[in-house]
Protein backbone atom coordinates (compact mmCIF):
# COMPACT_ATOMS: atom_id res chain seq x y z
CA UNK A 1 1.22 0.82 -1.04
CA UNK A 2 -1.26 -1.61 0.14
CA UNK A 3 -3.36 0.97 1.55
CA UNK A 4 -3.99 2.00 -2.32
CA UNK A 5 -4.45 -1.77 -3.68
CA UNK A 6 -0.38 -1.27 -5.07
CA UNK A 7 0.63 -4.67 -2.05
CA UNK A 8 4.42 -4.92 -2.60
CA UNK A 9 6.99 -6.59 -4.92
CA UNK A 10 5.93 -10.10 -5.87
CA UNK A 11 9.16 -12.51 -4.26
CA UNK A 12 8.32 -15.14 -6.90
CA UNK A 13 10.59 -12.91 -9.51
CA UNK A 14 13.50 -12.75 -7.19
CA UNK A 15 14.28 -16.22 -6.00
CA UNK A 16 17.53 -15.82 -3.99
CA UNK A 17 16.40 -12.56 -2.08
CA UNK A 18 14.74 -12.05 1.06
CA UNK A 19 12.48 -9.42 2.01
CA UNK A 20 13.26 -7.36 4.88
CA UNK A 21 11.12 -4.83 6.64
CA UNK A 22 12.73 -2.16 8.45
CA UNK A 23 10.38 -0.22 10.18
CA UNK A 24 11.70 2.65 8.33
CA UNK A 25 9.12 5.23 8.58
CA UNK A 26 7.05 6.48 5.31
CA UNK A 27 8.39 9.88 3.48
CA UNK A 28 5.73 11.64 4.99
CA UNK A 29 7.08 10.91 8.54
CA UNK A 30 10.00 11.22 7.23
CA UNK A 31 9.65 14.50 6.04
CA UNK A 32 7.82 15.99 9.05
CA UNK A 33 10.84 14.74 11.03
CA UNK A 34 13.36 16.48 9.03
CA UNK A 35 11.55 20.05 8.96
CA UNK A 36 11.45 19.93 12.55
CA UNK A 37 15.35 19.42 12.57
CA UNK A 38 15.63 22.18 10.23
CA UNK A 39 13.14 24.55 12.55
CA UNK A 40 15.33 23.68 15.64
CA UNK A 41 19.05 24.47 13.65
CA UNK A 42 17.86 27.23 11.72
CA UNK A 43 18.67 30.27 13.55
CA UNK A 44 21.82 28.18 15.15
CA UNK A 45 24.34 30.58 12.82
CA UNK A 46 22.68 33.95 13.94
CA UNK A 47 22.49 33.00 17.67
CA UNK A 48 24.83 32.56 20.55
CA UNK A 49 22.02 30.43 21.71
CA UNK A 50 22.78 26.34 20.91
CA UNK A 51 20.27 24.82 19.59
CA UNK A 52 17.35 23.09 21.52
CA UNK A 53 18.26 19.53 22.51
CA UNK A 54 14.82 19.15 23.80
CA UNK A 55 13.27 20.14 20.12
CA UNK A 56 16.59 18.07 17.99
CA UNK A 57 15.41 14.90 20.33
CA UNK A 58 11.93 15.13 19.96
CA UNK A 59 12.08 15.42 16.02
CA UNK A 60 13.13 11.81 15.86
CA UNK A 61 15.90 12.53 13.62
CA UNK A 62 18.32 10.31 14.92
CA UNK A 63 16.07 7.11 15.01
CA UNK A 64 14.76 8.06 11.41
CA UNK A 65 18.70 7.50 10.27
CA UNK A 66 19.46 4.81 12.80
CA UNK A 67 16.97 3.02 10.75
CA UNK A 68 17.95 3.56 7.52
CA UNK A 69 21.49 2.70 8.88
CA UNK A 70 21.00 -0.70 10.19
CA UNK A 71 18.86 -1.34 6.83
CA UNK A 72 22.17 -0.47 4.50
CA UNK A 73 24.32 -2.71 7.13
CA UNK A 74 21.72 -5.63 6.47
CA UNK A 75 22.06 -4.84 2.49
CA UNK A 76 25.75 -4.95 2.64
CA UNK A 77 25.66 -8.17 5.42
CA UNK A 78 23.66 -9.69 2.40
């Protein structure tokens, strides 16, 4: 949001909180990550085939949700 003058919340209005950041990726990345999950499962129920390991682990998947799993943890820690 800084990128487009937007910055981020103003602190002052929320005196007992903390801000945390993640690293959590933007939607974009996000986004780009998922599809390439979906490309890599999607013909998993017509196939004998499994799917790729090589494609799942290169999507970045897993990290993506690793992320956004130690973020809740530190929300509910809080």
């Amino acid at each position: 949001m800084q990128a487009v003058g937007k910055g981020s919340e103003n602190m002052e209005h929320y005196k007992f909180a903390t801000k945390a950041y993640l690293g959590i990726a933007n939607i974009h990345v996000m986004r780009h990550s998922l599809e390439k999950v979906v490309d890599a499962l999607k013909d998993s129920d017509i196939t004998p085939l499994t799917p790729s390991r090589e494609a799942l682990t290169s999507s970045g998947w897993l990290k993506h949700v690793s992320g956004l799993l130690d973020g809740a943890s530190l929300i509910a820690r809080q």
